[in-house]
Protein backbone atom coordinates (compact mmCIF):
# COMPACT_ATOMS: atom_id res chain seq x y z
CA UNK A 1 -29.38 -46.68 7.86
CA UNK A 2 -27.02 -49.21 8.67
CA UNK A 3 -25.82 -49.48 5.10
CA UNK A 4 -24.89 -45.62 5.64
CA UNK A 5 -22.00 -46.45 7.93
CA UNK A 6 -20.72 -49.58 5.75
CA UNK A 7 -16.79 -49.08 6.00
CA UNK A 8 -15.18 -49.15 2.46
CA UNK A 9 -11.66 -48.92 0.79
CA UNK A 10 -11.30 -45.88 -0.55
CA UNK A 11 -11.44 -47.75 -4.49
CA UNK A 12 -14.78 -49.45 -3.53
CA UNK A 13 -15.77 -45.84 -2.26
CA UNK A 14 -14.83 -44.10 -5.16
CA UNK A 15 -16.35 -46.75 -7.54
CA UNK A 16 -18.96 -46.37 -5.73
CA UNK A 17 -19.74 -43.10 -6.47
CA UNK A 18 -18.93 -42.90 -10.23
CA UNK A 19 -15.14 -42.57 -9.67
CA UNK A 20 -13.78 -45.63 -11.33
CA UNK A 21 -10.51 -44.98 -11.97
CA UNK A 22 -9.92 -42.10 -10.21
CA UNK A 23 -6.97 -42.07 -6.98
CA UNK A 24 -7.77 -40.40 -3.69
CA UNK A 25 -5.15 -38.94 -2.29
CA UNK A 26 -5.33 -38.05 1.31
CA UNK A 27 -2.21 -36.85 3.91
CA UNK A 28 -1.46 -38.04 7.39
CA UNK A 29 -3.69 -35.71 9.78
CA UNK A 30 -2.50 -34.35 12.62
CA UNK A 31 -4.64 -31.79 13.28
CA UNK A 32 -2.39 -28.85 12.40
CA UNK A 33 -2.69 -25.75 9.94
CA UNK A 34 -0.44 -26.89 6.95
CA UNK A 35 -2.73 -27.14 3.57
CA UNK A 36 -0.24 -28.81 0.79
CA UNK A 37 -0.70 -28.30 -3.01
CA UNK A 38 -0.63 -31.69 -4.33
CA UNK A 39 0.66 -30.16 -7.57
CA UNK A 40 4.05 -30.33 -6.19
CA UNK A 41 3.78 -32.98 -3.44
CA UNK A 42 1.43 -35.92 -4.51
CA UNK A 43 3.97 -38.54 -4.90
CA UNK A 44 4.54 -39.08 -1.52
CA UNK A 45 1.66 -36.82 0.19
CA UNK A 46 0.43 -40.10 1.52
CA UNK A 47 3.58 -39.70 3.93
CA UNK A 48 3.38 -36.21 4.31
CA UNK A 49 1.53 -34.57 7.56
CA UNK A 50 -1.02 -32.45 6.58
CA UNK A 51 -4.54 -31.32 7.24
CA UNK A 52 -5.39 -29.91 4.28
CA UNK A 53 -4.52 -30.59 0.57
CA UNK A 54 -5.32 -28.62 -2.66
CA UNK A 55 -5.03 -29.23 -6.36
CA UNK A 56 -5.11 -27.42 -9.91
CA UNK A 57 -7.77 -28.67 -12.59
CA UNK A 58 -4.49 -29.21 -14.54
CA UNK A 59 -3.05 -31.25 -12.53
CA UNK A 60 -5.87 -33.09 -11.48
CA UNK A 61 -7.08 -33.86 -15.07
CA UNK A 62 -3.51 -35.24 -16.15
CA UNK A 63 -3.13 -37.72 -12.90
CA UNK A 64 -6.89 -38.52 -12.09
CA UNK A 65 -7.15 -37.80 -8.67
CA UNK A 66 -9.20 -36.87 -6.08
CA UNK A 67 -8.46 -34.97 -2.88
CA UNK A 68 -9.86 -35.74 0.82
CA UNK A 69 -9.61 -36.13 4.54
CA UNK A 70 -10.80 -38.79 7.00
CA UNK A 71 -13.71 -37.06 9.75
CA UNK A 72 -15.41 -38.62 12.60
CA UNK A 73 -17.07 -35.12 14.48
CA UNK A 74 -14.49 -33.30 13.05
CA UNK A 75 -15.39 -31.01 10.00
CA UNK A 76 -14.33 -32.02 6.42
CA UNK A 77 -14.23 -28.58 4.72
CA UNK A 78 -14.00 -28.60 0.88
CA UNK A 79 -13.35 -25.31 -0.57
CA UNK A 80 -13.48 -24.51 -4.83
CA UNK A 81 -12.55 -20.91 -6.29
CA UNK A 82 -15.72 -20.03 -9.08
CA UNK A 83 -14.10 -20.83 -12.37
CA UNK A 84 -13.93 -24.18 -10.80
CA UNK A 85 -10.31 -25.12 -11.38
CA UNK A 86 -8.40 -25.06 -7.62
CA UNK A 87 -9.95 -27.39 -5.35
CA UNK A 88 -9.03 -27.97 -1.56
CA UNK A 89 -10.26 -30.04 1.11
CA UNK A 90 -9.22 -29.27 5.21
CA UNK A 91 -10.13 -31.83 8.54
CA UNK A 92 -10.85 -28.96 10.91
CA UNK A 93 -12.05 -30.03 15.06
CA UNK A 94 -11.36 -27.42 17.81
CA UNK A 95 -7.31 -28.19 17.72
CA UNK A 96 -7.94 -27.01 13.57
CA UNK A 97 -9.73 -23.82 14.47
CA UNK A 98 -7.46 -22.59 17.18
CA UNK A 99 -4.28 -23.68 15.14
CA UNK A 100 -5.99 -21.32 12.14
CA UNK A 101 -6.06 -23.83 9.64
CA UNK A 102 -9.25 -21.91 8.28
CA UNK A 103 -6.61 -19.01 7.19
CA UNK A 104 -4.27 -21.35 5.96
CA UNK A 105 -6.61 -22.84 3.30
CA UNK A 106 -7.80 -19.19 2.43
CA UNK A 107 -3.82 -17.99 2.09
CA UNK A 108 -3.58 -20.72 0.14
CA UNK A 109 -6.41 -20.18 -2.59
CA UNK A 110 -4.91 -15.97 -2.53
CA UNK A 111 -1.27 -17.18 -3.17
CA UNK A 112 -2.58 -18.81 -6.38
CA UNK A 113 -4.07 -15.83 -7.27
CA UNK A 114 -7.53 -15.95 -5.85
CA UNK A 115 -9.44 -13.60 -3.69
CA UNK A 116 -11.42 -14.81 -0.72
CA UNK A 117 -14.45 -13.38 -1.92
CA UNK A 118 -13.93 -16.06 -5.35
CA UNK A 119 -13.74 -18.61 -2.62
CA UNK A 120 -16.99 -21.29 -2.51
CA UNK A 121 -16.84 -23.47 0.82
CA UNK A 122 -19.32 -26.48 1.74
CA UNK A 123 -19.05 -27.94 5.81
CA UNK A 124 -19.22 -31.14 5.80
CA UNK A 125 -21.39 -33.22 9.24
CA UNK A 126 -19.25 -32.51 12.40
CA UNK A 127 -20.56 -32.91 15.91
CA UNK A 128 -22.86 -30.09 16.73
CA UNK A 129 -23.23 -27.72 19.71
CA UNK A 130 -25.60 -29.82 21.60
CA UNK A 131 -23.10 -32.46 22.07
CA UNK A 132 -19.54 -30.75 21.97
CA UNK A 133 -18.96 -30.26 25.08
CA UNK A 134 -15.37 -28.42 26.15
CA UNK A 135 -13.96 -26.32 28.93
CA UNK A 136 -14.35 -22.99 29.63
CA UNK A 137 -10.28 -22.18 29.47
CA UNK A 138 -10.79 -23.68 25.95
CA UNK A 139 -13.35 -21.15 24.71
CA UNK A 140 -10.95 -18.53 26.71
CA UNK A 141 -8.05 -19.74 24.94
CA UNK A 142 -10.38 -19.44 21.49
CA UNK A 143 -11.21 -15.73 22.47
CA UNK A 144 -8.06 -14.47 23.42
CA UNK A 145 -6.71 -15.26 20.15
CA UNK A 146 -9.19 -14.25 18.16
CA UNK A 147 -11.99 -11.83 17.99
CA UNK A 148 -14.50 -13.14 20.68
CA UNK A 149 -17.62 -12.51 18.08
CA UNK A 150 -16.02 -15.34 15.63
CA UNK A 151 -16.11 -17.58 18.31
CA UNK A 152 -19.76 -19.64 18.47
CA UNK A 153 -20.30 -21.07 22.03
CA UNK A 154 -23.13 -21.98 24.63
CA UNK A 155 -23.10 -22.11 28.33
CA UNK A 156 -25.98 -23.79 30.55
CA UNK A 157 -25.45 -24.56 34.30
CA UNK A 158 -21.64 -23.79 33.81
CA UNK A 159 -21.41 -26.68 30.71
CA UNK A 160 -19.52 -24.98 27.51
CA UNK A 161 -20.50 -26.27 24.38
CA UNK A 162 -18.70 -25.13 21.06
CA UNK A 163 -20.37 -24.68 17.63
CA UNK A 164 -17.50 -25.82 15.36
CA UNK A 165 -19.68 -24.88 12.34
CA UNK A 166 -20.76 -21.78 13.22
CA UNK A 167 -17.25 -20.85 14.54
CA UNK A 168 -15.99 -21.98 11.06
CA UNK A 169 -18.28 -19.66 8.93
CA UNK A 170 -17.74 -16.86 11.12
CA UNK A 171 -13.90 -17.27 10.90
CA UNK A 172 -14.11 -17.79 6.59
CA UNK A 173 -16.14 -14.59 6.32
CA UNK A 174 -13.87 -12.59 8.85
CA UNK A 175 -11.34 -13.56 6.41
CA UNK A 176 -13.54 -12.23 2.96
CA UNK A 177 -15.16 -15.24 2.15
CA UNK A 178 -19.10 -14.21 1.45
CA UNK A 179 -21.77 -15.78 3.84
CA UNK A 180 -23.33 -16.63 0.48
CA UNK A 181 -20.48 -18.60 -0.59
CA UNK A 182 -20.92 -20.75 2.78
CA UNK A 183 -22.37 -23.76 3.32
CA UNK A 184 -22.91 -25.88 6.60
CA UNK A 185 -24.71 -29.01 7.42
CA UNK A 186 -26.91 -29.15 10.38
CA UNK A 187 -26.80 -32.39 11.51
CA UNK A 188 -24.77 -33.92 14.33
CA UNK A 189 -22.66 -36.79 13.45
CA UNK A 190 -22.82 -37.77 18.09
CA UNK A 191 -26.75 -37.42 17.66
CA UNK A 192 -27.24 -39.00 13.98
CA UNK A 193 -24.62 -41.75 15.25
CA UNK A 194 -26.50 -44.35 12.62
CA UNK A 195 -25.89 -41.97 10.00
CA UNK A 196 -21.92 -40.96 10.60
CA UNK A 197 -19.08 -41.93 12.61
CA UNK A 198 -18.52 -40.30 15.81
CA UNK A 199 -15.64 -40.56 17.83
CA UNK A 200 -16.59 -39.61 20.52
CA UNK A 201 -20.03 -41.85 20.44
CA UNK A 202 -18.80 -44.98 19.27
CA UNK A 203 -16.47 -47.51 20.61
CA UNK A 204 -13.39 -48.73 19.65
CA UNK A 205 -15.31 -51.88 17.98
CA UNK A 206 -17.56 -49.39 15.88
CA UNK A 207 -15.65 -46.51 15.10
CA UNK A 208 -15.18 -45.75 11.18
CA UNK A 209 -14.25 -42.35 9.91
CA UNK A 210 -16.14 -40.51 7.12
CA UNK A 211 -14.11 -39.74 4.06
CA UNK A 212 -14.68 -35.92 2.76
CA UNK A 213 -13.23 -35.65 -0.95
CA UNK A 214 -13.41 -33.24 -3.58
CA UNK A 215 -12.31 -33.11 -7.42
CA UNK A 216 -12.97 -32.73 -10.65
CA UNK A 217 -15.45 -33.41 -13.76
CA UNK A 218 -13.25 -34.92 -16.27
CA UNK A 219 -15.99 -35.83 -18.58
């Protein structure tokens, strides 16, 4: 397991993997709603804040790129349309969610021309609800803004605990995205902390970040 958590450069990652000579390309988080098309920004998205990015097959196939995001209990989201040729990839924690970077990404696929329910979305590892623990003005905060059914939370002995995944496939399909079209991974990066980063498990010494990418099949 410890092999699983072996910090690598994102070329030694992507070799890795089968990617030789491909370029991952991810922004400057700040855990904000703006998802960037890196058809018109890639030569300096690197500098650019963002916490999502998106690219056309076109595009993609000419420069050799992938697209991704760093995680450690936050989600990496990567979203394709089902001809397969826009791609995007979104870091989404609670700050994500609330700021509706789940819409953004979505608006984003519909202003090139694709409808939510073309939309194909895969959750990457995230802490899970038996670890996230948050207040209970957070979740009020969360319901106030949005329809209290998308939100996913669980109380015990007055502890609030807040199912990021959950909350994240209720909030694609209130937006048109099919359930069917939604995937979500189970386990918790805090509880499988020999498996993934967690930031909120390990200490400064330990802590990594898990890389979430997404492209295409240039063969």
């Amino acid at each position: 397991m410890g092999d699983m958590r072996k910090p690598l450069h994102a070329k030694a990652l992507t070799d890795s993997l089968g990617f030789s000579g491909y370029r991952l390309i991810t922004p400057k988080q700040t855990h904000g709603n703006t998802v960037l098309l890196v058809d018109d920004t890639e030569e300096c998205s690197g500098q650019l804040s963002a916490d999502g990015l998106m690219a056309t097959k076109r595009y993609a196939d000419a420069h050799r790129i992938l697209i991704g995001v760093r995680t450690a209990d936050c989600m990496p989201i990567l979203l394709s349309d089902k001809t397969g040729t826009t791609v995007a990839v979104i870091h989404a924690g609670w700050k994500g969610l609330y700021g509706s970077i789940i819409t953004s990404a979505v608006s984003s696929f519909t202003r090139m021309g694709i409808r939510p329910e073309d939309i194909y979305v895969s959750i990457g590892p995230s802490i899970g609800p038996c670890c996230y623990v948050v207040s209970q003005s957070l979740i009020t905060d969360f319901e106030k803004k949005f329809d209290k059914h998308v939100i996913i939370s669980i109380s015990h002995n007055n502890v609030w605990y807040l199912d990021l995944q959950k909350t994240a496939v209720s909030m694609f399909r209130a937006l048109g995205v099919p359930g069917k079209q939604i995937d979500s991974e189970s386990l918790c990066t805090s509880c499988h902390n020999d498996m993934f980063f967690s930031y909120r498990k390990d200490s400064k010494a330990t802590f990594g970040e898990i890389t979430g990418f997404i492209g295409f099949n240039f063969v």
